[in-house]
Protein backbone atom coordinates (compact mmCIF):
# COMPACT_ATOMS: atom_id res chain seq x y z
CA UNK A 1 24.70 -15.29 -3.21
CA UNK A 2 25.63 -11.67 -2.14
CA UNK A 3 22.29 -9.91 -2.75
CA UNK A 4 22.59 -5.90 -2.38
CA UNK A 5 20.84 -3.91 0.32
CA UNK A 6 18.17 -0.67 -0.42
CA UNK A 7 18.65 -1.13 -4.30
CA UNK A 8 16.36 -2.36 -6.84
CA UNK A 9 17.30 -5.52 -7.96
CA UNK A 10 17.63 -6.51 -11.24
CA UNK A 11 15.02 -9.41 -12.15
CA UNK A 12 18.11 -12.10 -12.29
CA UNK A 13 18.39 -11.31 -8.55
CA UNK A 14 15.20 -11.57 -7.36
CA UNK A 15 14.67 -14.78 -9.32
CA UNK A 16 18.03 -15.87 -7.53
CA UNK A 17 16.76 -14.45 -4.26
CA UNK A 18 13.71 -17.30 -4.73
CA UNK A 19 10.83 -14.71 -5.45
CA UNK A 20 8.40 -17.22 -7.92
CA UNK A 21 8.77 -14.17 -10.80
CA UNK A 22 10.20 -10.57 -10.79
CA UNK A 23 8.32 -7.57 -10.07
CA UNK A 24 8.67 -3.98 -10.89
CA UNK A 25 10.49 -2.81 -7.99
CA UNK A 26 12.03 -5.27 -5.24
CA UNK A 27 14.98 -4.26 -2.75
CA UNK A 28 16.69 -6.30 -0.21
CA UNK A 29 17.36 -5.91 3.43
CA UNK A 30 18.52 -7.54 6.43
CA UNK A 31 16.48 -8.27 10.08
CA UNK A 32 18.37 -5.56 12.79
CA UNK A 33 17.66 -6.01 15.92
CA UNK A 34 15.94 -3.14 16.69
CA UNK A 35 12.87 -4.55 14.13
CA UNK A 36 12.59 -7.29 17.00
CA UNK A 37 9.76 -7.81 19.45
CA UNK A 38 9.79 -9.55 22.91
CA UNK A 39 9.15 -13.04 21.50
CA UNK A 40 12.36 -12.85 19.34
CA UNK A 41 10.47 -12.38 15.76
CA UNK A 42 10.06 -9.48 13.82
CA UNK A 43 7.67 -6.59 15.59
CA UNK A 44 4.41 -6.39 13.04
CA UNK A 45 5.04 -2.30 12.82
CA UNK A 46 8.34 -3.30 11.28
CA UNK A 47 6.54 -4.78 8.41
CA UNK A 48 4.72 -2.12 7.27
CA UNK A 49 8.04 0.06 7.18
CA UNK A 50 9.16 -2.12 4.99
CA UNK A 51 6.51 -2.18 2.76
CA UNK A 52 6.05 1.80 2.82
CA UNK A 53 10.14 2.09 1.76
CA UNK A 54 9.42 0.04 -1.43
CA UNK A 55 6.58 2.09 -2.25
CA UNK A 56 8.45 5.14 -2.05
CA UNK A 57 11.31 4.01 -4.12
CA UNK A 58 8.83 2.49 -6.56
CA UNK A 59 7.12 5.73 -6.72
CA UNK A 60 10.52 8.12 -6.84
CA UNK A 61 12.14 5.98 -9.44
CA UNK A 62 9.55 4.94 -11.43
CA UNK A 63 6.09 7.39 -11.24
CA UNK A 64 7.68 10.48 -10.05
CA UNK A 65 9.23 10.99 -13.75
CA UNK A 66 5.50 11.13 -15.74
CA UNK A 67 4.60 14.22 -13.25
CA UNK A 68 8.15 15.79 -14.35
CA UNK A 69 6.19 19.07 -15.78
CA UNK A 70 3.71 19.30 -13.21
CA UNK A 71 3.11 19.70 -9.53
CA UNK A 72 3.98 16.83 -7.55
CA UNK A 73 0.95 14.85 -5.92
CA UNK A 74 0.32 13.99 -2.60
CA UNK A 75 0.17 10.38 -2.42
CA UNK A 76 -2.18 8.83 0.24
CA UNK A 77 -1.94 4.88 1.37
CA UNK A 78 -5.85 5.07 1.69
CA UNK A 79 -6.14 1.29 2.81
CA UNK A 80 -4.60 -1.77 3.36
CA UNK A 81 -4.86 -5.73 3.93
CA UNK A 82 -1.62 -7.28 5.49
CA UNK A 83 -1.09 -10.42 5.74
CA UNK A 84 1.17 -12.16 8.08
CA UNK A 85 2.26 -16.08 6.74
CA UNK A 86 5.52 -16.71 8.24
CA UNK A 87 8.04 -15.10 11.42
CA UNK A 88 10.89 -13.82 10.45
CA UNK A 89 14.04 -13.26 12.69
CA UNK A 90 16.95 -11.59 13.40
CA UNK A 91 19.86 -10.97 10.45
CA UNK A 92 17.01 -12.92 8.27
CA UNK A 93 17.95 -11.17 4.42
CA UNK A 94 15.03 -10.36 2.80
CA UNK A 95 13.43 -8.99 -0.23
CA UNK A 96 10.15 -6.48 -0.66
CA UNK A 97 8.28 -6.56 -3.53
CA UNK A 98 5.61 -3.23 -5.26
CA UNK A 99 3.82 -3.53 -8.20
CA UNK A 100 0.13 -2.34 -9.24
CA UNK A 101 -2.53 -4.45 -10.09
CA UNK A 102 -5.21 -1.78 -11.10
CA UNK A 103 -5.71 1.83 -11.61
CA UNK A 104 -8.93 4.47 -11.79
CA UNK A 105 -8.22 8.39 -12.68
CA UNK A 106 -6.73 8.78 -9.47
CA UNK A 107 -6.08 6.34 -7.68
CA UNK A 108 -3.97 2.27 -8.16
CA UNK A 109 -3.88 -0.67 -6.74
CA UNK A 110 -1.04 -2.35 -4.90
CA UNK A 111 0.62 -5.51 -4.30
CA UNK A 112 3.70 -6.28 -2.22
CA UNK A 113 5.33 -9.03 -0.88
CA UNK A 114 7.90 -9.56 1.64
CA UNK A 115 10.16 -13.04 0.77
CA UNK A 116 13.00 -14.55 2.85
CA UNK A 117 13.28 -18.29 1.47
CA UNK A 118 9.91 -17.99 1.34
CA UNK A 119 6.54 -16.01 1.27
CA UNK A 120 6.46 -14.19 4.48
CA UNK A 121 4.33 -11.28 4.55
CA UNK A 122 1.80 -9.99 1.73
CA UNK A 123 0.22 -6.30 1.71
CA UNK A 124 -2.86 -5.44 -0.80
CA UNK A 125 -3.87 -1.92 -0.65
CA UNK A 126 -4.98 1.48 -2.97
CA UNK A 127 -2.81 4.22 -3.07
CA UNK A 128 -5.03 7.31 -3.92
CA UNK A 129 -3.09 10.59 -5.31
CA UNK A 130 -4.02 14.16 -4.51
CA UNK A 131 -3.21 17.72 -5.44
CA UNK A 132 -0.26 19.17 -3.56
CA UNK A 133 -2.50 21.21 -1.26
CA UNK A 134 -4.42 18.26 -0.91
CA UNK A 135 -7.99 19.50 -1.59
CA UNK A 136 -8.52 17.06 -4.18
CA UNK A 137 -7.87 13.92 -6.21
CA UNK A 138 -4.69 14.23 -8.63
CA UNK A 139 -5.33 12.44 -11.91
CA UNK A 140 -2.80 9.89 -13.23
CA UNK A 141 -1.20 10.98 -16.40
CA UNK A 142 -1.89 8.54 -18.97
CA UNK A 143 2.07 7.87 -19.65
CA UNK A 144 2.00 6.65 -16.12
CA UNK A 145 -0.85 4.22 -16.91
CA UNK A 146 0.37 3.16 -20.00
CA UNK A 147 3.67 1.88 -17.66
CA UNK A 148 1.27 0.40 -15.20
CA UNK A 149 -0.22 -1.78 -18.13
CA UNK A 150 3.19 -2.31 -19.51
CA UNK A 151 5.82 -2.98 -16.76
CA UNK A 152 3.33 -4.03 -13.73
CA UNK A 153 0.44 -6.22 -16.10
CA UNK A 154 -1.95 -3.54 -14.54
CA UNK A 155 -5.13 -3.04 -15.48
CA UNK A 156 -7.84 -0.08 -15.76
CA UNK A 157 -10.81 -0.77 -13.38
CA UNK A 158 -14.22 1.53 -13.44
C-alpha cells in the first residue's frame, strides 16, 4: 500500500494503514534519521513533534474555520500523559492520530495515537484556548462543539 505523507487520510486509509477505527484527523510519515537516538530507536522528543504536527493540522483544517469572524485564539497544550508501548526505527511509516474526547467553555480534551503495524505511542492531554493577547480563557464557539460531539464522539464535561 502507498500511504501519503503530511496529508489527512481518508478513513479507507487509515483502516488500510491497520489503525483499529478512523479518527478525525490522521497523517502519515516516515522514521528519518535525524528522529534517531544513540540506541538506534526513535529519540522520545521526536514523539511529541509528531503529535504537536497533528494537532496543528487538526486544529487549522478543522477548528480554525468556527473562529472565521473572530479573533484567532491562542491555543495552549496545558498538559499531557505520553505513553511509550513500542520502539520504532528508522524509515518505519507511520500514522498519527487527534481527536477530542471532552470539552468545557474553554478548554478540550485530546487523544492521539501514533501506529506503525501497531500501537506505538499514545498521548492524552487538554488543550486550553486563550484570547489572542493571552490574558484570558477564549470560549469555544458552540459550532465547534457541536463538531466535537459530531465528528470526534466528544462529550461536554462540567
Amino acid at each position: 500500500m502507498t500511504i501519503p505523507y503530511l496529508i489527512p487520510l481518508t478513513p479507507t486509509q487509515q483502516l488500510d494503514f491497520g489503525l483499529e477505527t478512523a479518527q478525525p484527523m490522521a497523517m502519515a510519515d516516515k522514521v528519518r534519521f535525524s528522529e534517531i537516538d544513540v540506541l538506534n530507536h526513535v529519540n522520545n522528543k521526536a514523539y511529541m513533534s509528531w503529535f504537536e504536527s497533528s494537532r496543528v493540522v487538526y486544529f487549522d483544517q478543522l477548528c480554525a474555520p468556527h473562529f472565521a469572524d473572530m479573533p484567532a485564539p491562542r491555543t495552549v497544550l496545558r498538559n499531557a500523559n505520553v505513553h511509550y508501548i513500542k520502539e520504532m526505527l528508522l524509515d518505519e511509516d507511520y500514522v498519527t492520530t487527534m481527536r477530542v474526547t471532552a470539552f468545557r467553555n474553554t478548554s478540550y480534551s485530546i487523544q492521539q495515537q501514533i501506529w506503525s503495524g501497531d500501537l506505538r505511542c499514545t498521548l492524552d492531554g487538554v488543550v486550553v484556548l486563550r484570547s489572542p493577547d493571552g490574558a484570558s480563557g477564549y470560549p469555544i464557539p458552540e459550532s465547534l462543539c457541536q463538531q466535537f460531539i459530531e465528528l470526534d464522539g466528544a462529550r461536554p464535561s462540567n
